[in-house]
Protein backbone atom coordinates (compact mmCIF):
# COMPACT_ATOMS: atom_id res chain seq x y z
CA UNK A 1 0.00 0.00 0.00
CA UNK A 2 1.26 3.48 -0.89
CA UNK A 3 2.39 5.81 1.93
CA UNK A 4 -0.81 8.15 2.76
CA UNK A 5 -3.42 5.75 1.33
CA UNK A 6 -5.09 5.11 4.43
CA UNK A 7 -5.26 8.88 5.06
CA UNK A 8 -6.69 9.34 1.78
CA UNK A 9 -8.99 6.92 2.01
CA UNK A 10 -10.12 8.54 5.22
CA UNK A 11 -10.58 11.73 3.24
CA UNK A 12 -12.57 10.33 1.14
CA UNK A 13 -15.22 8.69 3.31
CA UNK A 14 -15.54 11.85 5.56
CA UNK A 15 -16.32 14.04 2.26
CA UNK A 16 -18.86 11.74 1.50
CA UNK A 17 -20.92 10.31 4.15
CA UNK A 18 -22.21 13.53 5.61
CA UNK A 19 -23.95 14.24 2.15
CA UNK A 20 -25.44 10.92 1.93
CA UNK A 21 -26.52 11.02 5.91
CA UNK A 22 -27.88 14.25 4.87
CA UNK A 23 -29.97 13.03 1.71
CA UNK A 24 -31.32 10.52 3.90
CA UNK A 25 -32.03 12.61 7.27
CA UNK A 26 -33.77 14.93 4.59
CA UNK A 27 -35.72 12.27 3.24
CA UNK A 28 -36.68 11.46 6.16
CA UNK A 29 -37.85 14.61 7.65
CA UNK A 30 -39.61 15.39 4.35
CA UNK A 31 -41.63 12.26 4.82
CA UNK A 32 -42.65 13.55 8.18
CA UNK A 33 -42.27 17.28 8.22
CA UNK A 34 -43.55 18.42 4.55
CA UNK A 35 -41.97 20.57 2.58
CA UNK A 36 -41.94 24.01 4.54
CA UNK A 37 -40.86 22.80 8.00
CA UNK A 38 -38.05 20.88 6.13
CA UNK A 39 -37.26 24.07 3.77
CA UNK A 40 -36.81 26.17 7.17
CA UNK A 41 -34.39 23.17 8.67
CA UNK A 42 -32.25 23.12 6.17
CA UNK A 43 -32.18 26.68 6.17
CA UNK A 44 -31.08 26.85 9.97
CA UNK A 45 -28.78 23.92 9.36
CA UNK A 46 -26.94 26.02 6.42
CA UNK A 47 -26.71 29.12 8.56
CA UNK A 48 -25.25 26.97 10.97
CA UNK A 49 -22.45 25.75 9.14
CA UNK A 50 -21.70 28.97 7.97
CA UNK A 51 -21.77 30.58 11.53
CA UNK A 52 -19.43 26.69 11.87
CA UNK A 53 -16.59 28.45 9.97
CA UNK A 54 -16.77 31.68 11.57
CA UNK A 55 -15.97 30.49 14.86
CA UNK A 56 -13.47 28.39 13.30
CA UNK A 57 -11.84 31.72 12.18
CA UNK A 58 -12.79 33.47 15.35
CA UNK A 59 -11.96 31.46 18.05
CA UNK A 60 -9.48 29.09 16.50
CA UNK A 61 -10.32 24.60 16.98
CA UNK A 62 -7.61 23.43 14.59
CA UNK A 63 -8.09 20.31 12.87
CA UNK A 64 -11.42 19.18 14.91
CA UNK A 65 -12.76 22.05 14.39
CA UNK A 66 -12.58 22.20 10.62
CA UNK A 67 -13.81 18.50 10.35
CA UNK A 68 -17.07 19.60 12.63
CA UNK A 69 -17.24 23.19 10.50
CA UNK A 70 -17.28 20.64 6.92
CA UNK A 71 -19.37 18.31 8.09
CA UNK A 72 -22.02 20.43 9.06
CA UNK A 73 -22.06 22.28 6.01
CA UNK A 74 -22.09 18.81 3.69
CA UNK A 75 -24.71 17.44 6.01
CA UNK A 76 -26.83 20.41 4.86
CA UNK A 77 -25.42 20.40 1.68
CA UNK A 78 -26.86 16.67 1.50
CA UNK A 79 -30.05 17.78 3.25
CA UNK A 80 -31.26 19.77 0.53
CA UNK A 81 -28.83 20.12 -2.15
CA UNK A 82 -26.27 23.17 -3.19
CA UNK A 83 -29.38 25.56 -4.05
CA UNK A 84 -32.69 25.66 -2.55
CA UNK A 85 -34.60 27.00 -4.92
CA UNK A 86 -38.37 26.78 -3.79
CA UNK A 87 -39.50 30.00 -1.85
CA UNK A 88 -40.53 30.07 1.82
């Protein structure tokens, strides 16, 4: 095995599970929720990850930090895509 494979394989998986346990905590809540509930979720969840990276930038966290800040931004990224584009 090539040095750094394993850490690249890490990579990887933590780029994309959050997306797909997004998609499917979406799903989810849609099937429960409806559409505007969900619509204001993800909303709140993609503020959140963008208020994720400026504490990252305020307040420092290193390395954990910037794995929490990503992963909440592709778990909402997964939740309801790049663009929401219906209305609430």
């Amino acid at each position: 095995m090539p040095p750094g494979a394993d850490a690249k394989r890490w990579q990887a998986g933590w780029g994309i599970a959050p997306p797909m346990a997004g998609t499917v905590v979406g799903g989810v809540l849609f099937a429960r929720l409806g559409m505007k509930p969900l619509a204001v979720a993800v909303f709140n969840c993609r503020r959140d990850g963008n208020l994720s990276y400026w504490a990252l930038a305020r307040f420092g966290g290193g390395v954990p930090g910037l794995l929490v800040a990503v992963s909440l931004e592709n778990l909402a990224g997964g939740n309801g895509g790049k663009r929401c584009s219906w209305p609430c």
